[in-house]
PDB file of N, CA and C in Angstrom:
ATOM      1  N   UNK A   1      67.424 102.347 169.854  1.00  0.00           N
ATOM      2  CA  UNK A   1      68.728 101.927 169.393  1.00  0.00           C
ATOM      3  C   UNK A   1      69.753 101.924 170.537  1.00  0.00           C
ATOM      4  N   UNK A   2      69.897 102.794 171.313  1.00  0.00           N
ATOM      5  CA  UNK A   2      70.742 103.321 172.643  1.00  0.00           C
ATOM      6  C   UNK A   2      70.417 101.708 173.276  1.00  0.00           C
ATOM      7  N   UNK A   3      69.252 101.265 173.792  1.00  0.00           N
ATOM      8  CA  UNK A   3      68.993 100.360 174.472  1.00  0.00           C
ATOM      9  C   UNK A   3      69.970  98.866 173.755  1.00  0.00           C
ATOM     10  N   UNK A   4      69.533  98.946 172.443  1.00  0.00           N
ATOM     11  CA  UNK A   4      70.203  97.495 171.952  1.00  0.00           C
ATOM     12  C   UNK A   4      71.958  97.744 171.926  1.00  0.00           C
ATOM     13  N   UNK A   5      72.368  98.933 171.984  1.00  0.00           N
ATOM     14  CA  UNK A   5      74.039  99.306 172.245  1.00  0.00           C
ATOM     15  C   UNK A   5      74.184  98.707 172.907  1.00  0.00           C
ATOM     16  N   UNK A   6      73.735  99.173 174.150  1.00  0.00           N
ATOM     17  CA  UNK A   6      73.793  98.910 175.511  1.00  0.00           C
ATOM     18  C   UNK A   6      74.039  97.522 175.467  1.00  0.00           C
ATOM     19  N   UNK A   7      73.050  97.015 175.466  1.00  0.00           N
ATOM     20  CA  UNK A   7      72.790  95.277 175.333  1.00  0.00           C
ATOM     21  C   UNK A   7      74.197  94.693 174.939  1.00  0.00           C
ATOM     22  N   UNK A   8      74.081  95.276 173.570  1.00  0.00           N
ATOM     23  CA  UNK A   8      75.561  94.341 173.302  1.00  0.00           C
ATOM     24  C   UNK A   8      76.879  94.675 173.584  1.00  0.00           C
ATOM     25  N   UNK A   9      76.992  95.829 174.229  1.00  0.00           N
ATOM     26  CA  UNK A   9      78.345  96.757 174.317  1.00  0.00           C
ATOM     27  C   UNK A   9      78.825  96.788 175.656  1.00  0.00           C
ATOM     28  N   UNK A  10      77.573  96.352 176.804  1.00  0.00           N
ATOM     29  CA  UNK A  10      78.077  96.490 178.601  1.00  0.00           C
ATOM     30  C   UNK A  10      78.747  95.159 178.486  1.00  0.00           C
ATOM     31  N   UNK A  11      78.552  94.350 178.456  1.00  0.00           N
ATOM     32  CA  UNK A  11      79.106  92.881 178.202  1.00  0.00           C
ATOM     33  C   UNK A  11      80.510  92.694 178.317  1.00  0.00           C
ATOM     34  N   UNK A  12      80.942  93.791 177.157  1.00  0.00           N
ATOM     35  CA  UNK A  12      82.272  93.574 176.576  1.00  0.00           C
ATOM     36  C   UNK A  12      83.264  94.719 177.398  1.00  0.00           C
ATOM     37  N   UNK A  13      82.527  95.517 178.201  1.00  0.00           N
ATOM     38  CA  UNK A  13      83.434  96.303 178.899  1.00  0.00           C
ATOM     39  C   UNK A  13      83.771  96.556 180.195  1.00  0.00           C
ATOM     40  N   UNK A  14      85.337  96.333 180.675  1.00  0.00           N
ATOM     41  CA  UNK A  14      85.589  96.233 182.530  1.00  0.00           C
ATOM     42  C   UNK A  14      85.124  97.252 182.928  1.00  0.00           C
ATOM     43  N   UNK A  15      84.355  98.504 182.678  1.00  0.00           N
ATOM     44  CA  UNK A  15      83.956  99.541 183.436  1.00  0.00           C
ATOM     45  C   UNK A  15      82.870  99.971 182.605  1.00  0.00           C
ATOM     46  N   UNK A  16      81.894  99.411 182.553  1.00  0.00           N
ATOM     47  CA  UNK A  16      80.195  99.455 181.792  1.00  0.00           C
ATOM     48  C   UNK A  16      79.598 100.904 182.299  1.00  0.00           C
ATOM     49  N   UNK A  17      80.253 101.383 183.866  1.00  0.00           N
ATOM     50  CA  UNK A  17      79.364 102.699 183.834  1.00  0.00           C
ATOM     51  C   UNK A  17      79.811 103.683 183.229  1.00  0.00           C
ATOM     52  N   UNK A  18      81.062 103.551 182.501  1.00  0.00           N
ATOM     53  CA  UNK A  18      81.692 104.787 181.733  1.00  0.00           C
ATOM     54  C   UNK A  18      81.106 105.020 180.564  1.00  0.00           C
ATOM     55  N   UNK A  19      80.290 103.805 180.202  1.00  0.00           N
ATOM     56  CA  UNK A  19      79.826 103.558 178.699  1.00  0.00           C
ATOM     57  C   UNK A  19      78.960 104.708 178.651  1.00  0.00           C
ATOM     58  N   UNK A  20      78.794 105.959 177.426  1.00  0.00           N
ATOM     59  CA  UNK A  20      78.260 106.975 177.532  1.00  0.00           C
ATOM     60  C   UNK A  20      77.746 107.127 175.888  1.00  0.00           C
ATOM     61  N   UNK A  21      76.428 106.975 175.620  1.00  0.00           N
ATOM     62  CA  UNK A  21      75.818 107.250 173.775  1.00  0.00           C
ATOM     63  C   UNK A  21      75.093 108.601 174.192  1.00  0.00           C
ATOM     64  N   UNK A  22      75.304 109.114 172.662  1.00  0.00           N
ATOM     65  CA  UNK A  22      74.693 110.151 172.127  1.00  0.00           C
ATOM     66  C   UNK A  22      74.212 109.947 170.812  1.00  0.00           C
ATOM     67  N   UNK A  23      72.582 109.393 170.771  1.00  0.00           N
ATOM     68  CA  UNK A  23      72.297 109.221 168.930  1.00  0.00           C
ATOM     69  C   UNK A  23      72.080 110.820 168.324  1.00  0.00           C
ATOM     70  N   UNK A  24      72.061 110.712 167.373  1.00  0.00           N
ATOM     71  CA  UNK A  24      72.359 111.746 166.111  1.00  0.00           C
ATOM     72  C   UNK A  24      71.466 110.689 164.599  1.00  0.00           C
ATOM     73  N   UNK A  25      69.878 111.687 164.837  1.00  0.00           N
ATOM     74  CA  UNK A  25      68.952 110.927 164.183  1.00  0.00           C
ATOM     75  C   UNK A  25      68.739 111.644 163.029  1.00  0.00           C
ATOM     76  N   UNK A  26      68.709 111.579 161.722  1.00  0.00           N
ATOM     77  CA  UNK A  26      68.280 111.769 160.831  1.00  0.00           C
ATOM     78  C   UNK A  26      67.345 110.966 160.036  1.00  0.00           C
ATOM     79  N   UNK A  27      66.659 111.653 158.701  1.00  0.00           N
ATOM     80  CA  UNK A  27      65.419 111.118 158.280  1.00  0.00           C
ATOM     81  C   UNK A  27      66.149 109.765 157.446  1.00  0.00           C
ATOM     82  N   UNK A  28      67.211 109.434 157.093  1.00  0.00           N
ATOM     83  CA  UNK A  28      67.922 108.092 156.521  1.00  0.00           C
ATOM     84  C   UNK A  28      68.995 107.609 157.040  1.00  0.00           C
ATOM     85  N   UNK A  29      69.262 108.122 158.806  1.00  0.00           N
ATOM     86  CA  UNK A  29      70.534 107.632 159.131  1.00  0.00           C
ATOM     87  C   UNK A  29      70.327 107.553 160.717  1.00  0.00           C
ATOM     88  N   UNK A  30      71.123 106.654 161.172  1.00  0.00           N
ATOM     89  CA  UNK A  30      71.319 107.392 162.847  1.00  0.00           C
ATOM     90  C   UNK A  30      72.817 106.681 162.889  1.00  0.00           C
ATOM     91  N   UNK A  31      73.552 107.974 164.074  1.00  0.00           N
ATOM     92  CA  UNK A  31      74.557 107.428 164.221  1.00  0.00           C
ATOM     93  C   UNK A  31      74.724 107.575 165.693  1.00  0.00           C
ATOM     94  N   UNK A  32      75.302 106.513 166.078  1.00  0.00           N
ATOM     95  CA  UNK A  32      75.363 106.621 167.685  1.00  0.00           C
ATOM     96  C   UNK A  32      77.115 106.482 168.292  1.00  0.00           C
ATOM     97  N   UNK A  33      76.903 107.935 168.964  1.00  0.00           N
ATOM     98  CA  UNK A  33      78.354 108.249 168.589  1.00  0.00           C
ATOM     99  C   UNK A  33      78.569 107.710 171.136  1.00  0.00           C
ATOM    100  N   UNK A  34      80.090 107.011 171.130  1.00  0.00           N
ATOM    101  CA  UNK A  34      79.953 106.198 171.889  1.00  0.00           C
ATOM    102  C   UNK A  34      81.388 106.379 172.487  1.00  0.00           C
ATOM    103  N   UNK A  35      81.367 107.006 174.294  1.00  0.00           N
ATOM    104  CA  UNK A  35      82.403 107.335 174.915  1.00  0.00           C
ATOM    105  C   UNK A  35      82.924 105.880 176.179  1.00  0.00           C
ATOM    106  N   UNK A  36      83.821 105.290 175.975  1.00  0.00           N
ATOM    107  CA  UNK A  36      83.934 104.168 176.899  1.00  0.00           C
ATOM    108  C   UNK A  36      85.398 104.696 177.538  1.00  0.00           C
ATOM    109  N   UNK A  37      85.594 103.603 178.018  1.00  0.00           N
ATOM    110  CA  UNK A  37      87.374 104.245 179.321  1.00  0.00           C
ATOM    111  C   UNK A  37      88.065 103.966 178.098  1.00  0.00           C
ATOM    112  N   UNK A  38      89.419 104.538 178.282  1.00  0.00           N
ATOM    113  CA  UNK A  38      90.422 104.301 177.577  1.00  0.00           C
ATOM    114  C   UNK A  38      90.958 102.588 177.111  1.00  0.00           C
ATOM    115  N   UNK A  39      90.709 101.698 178.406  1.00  0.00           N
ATOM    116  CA  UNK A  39      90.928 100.811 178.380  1.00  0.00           C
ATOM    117  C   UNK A  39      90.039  99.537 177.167  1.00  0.00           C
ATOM    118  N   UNK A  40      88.760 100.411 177.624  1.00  0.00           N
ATOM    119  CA  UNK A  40      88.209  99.219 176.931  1.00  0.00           C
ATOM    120  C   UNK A  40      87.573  99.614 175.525  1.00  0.00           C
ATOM    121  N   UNK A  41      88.270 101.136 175.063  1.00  0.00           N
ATOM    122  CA  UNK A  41      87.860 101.285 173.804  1.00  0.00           C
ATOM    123  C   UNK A  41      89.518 100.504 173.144  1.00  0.00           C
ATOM    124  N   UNK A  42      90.645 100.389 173.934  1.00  0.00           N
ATOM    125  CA  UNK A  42      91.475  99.277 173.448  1.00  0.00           C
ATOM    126  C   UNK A  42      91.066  98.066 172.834  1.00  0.00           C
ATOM    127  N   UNK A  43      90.165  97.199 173.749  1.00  0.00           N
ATOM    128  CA  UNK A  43      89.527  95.992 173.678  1.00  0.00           C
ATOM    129  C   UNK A  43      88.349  96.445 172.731  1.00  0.00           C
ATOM    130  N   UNK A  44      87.539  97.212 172.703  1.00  0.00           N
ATOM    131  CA  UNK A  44      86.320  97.248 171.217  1.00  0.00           C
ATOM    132  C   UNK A  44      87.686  97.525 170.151  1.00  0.00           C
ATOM    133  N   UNK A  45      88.985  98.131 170.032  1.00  0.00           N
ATOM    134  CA  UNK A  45      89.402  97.817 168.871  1.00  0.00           C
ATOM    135  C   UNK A  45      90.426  97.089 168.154  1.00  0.00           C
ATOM    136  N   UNK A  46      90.496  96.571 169.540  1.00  0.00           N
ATOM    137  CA  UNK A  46      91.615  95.128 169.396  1.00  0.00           C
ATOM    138  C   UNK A  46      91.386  94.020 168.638  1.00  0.00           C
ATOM    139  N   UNK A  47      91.773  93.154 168.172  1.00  0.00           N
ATOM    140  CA  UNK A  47      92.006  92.554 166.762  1.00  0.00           C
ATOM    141  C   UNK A  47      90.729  93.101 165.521  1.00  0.00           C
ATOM    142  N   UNK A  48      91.232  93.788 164.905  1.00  0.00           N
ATOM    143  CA  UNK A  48      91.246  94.882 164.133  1.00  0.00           C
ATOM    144  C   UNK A  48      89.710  95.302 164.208  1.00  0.00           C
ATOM    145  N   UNK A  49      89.425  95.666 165.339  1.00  0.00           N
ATOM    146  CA  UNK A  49      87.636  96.162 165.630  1.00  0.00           C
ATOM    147  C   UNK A  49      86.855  95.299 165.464  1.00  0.00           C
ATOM    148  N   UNK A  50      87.203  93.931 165.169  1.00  0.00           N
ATOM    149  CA  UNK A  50      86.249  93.465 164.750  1.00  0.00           C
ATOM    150  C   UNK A  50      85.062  92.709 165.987  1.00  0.00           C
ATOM    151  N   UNK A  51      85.271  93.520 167.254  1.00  0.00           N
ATOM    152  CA  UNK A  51      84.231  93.224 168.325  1.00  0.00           C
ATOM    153  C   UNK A  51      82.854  94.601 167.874  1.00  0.00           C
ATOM    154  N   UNK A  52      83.471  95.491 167.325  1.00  0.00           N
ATOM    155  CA  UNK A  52      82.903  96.955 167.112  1.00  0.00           C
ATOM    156  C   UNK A  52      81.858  96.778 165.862  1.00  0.00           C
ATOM    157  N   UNK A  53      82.614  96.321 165.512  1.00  0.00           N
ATOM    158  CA  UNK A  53      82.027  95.578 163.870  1.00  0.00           C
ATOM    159  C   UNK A  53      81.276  94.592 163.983  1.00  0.00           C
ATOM    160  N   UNK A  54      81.209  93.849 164.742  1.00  0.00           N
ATOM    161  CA  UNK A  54      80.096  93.252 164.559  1.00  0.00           C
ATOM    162  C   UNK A  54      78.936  93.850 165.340  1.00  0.00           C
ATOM    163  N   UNK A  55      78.721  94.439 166.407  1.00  0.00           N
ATOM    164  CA  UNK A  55      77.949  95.551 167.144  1.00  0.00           C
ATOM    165  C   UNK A  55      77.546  96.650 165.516  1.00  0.00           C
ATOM    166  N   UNK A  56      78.077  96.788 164.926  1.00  0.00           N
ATOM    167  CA  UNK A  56      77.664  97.425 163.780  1.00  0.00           C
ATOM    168  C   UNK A  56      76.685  97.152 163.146  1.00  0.00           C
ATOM    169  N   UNK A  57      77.073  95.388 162.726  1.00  0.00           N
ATOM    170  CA  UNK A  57      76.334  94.639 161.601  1.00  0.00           C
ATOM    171  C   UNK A  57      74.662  94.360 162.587  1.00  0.00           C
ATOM    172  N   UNK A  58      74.947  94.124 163.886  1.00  0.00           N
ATOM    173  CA  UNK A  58      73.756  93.876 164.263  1.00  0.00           C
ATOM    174  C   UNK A  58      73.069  95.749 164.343  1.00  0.00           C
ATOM    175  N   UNK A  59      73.832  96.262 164.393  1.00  0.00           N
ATOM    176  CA  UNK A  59      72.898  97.518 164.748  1.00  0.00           C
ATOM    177  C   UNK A  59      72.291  97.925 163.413  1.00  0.00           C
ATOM    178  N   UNK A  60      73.421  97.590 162.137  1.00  0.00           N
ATOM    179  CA  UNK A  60      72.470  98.560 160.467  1.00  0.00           C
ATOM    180  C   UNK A  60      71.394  96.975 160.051  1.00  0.00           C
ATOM    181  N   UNK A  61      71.576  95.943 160.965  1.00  0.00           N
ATOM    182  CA  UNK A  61      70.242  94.792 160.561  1.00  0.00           C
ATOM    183  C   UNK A  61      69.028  95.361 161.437  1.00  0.00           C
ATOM    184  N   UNK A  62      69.516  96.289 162.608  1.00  0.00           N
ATOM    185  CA  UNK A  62      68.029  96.618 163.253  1.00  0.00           C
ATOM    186  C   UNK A  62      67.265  97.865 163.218  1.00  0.00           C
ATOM    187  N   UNK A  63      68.452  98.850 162.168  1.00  0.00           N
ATOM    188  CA  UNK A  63      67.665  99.764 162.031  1.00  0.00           C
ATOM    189  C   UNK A  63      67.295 100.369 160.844  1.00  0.00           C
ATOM    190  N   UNK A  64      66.960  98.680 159.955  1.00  0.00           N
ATOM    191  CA  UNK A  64      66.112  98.575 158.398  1.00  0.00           C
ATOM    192  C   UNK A  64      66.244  99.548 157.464  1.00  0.00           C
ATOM    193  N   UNK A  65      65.366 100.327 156.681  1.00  0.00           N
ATOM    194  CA  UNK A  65      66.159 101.107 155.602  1.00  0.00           C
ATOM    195  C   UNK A  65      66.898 102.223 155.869  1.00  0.00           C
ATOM    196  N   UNK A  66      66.591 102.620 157.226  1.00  0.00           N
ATOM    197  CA  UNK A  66      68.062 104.155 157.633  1.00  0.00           C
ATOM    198  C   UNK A  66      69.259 102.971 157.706  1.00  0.00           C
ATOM    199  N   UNK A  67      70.270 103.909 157.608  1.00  0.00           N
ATOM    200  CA  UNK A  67      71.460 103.618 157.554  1.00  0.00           C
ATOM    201  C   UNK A  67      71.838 103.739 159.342  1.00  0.00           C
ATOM    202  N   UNK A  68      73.206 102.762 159.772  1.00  0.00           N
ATOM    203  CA  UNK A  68      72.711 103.091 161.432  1.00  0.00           C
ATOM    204  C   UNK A  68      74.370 102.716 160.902  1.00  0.00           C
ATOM    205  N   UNK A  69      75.484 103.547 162.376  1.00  0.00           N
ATOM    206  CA  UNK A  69      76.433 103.293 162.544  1.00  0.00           C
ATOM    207  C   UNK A  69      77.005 103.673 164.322  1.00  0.00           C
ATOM    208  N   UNK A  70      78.032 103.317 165.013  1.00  0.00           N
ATOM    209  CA  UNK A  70      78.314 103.303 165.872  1.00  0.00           C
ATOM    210  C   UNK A  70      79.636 103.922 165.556  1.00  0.00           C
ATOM    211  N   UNK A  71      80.502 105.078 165.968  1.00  0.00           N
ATOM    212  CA  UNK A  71      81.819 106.060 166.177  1.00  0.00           C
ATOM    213  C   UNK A  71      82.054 105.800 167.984  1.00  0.00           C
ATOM    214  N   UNK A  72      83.616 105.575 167.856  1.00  0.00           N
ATOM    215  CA  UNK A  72      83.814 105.758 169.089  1.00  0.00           C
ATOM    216  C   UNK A  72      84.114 107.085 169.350  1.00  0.00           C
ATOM    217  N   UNK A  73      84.068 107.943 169.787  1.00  0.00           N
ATOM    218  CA  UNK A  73      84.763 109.228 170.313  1.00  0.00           C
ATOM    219  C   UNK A  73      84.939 109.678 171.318  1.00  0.00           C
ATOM    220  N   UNK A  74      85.518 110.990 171.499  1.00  0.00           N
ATOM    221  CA  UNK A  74      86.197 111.085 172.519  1.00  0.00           C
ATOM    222  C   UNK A  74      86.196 112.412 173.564  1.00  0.00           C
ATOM    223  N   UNK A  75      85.012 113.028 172.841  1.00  0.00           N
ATOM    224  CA  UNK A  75      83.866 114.008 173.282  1.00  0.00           C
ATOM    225  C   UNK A  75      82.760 113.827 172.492  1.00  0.00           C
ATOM    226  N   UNK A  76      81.388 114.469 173.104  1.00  0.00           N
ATOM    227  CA  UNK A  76      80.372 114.220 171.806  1.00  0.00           C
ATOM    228  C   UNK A  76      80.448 115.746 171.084  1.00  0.00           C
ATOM    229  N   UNK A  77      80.098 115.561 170.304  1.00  0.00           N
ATOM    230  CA  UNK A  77      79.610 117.311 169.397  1.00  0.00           C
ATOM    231  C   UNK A  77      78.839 118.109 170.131  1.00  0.00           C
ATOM    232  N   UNK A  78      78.883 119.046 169.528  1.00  0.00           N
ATOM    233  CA  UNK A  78      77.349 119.614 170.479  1.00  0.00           C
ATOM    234  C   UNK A  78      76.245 118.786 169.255  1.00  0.00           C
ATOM    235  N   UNK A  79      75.291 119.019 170.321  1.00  0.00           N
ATOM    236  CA  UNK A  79      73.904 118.220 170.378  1.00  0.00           C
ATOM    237  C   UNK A  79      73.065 119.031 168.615  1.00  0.00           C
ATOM    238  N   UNK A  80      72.498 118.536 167.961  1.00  0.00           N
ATOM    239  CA  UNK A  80      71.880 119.331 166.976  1.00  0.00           C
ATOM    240  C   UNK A  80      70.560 119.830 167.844  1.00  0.00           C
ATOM    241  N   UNK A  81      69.845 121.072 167.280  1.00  0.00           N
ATOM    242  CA  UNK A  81      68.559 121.793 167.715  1.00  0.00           C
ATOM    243  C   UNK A  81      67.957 122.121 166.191  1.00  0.00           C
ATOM    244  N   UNK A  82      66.434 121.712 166.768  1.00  0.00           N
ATOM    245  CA  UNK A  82      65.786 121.553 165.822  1.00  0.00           C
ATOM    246  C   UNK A  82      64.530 122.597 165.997  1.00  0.00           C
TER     247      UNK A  82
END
């Protein structure tokens, strides 16, 4: 999943090496929580997210019956241990 972010998310941003995922996998969900510059988490939510949103729609079409979502944030959590 990290890989197809990537794909569609370096594209759209003036500083691609800041781009930073952390997935968070569960048995019906993943969420891939997603640190970019200040600047260009402006631009993923500039006219009303809907660059973010669609990075969404392709991500819950590719990851079939789990549920899949993308959070921008602004630290990650700590990590779950299993």
């Amino acid at each position: 999943m990290e890989s197809l972010v990537r794909h569609l998310v370096e594209p759209m941003l003036t500083e691609p090496d800041a781009l930073r995922l952390q997935t968070i996998e569960g048995d019906n969900a993943v969420i891939l929580e997603m640190i970019v510059s200040d600047a260009d988490r402006e631009r993923l939510e500039a006219d009303k997210g809907k660059s973010l949103r669609s990075v969404r729609t392709v991500l819950s079409a590719a990851a079939g019956r789990r549920k899949a979502t993308i959070d921008l944030v602004d630290e990650f959590g700590p990590a779950d241990e299993e």
